[in-house]
Protein backbone atom coordinates (compact mmCIF):
# COMPACT_ATOMS: atom_id res chain seq x y z
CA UNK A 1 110.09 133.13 161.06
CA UNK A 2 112.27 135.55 158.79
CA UNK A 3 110.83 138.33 156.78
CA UNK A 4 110.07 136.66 152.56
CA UNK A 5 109.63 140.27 151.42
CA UNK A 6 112.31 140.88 148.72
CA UNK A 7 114.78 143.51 149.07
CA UNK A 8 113.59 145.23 146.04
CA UNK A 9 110.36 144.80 144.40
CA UNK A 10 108.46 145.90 140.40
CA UNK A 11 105.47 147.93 141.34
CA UNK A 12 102.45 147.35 139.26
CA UNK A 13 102.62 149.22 136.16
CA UNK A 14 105.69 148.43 134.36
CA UNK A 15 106.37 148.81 130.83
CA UNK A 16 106.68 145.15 129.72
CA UNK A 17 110.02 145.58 128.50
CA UNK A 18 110.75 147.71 131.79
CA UNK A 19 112.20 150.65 129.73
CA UNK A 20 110.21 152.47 132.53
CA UNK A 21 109.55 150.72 135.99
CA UNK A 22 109.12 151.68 139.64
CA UNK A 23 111.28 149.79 141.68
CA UNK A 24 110.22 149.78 145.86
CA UNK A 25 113.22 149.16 147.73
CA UNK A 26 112.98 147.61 151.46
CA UNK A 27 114.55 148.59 154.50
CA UNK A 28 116.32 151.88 153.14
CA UNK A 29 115.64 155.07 153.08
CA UNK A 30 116.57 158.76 151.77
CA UNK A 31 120.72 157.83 152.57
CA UNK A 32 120.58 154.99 149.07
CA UNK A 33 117.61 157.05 147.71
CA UNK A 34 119.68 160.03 147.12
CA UNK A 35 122.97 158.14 146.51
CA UNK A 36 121.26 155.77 143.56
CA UNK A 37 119.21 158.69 142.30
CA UNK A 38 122.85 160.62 141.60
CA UNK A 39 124.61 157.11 140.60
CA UNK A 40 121.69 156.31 137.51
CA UNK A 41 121.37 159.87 136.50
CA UNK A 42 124.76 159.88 135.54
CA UNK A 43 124.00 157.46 133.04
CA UNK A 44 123.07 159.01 129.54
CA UNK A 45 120.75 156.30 128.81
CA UNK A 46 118.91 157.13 131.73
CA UNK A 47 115.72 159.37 130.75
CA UNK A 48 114.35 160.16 133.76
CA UNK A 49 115.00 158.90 137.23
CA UNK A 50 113.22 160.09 140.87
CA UNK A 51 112.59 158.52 143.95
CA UNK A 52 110.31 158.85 146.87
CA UNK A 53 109.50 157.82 150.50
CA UNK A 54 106.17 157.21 150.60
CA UNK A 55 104.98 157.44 154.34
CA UNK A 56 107.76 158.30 157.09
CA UNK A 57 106.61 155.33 159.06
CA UNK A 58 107.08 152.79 156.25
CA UNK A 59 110.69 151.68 155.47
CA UNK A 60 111.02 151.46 152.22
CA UNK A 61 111.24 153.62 149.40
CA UNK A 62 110.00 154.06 145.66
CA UNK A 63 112.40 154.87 143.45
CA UNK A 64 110.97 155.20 139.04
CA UNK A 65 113.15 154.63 136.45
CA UNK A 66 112.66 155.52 132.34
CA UNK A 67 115.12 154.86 130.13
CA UNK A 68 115.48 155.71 126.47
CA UNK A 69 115.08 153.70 123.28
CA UNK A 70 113.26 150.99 125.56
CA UNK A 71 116.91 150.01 127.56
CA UNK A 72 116.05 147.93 130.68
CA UNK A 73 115.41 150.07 133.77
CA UNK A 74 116.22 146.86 136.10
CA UNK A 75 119.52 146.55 134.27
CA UNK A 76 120.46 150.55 134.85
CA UNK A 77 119.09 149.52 138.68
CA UNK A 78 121.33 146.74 139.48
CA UNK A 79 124.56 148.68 137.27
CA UNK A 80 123.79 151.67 139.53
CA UNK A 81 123.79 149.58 142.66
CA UNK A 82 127.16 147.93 141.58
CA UNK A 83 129.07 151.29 140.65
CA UNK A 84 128.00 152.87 143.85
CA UNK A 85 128.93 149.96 145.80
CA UNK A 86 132.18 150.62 144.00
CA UNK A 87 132.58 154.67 145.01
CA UNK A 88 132.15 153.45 148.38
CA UNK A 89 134.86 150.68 148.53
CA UNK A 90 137.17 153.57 146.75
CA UNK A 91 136.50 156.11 149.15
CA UNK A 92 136.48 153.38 152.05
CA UNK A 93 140.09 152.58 150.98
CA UNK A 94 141.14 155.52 150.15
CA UNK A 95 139.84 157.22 153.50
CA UNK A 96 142.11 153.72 155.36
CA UNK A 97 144.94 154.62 153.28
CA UNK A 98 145.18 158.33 154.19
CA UNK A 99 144.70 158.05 157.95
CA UNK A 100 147.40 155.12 158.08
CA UNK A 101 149.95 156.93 155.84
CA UNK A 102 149.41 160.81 156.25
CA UNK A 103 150.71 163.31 158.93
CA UNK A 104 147.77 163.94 161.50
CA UNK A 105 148.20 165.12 164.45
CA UNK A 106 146.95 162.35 167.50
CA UNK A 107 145.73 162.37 170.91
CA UNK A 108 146.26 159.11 173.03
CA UNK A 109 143.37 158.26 175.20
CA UNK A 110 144.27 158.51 178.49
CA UNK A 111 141.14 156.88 180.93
């Protein structure tokens, strides 16, 4: 039977307009914490944003979002998800690109 727990879950508490939520996000840990912590702080709109692990032996993480003039924290969450998932592709091609095209120096592996 597969897992019904949704990747990311509202914690109890929201504002009812979620200008400030908690979101708990499943199955990650301090590598997207950090990453989507950076991505939605560099939005202006963003007033506050922090996340946490709560226990090391639970997978998931807590990250709170406030925003200002009651903007929706789930809409800064899933904008943040989609720009970072756009740094990576970047950097992913750009990384492809440079070790295709650019002068590195190569060992063949001999067994």
């Amino acid at each position: 039977m597969a897992d019904e727990t949704p990747k990311i879950q509202i914690l109890k508490g929201a504002a009812s307009d979620l200008s400030a939520a908690t979101y708990q996000i499943h199955d990650e840990s301090h590598t997207i914490g950090n990453a989507l912590r950076w991505m939605l702080m560099k939005n202006p709109k963003v007033e506050f944003c922090g996340y946490s692990v709560p226990h090391p032996s639970e997978n998931h993480i807590n990250m709170r979002i406030q925003m200002y003039d009651g903007l929706s924290s789930l809409a800064a969450l899933l904008q943040a998800l989609k720009d970072l998932d756009d740094l990576c592709v970047t950097i992913d091609d750009a990384y492809t690109y440079s070790l295709r095209n650019d002068n590195y120096e190569r060992w063949d592996e001999k067994s």
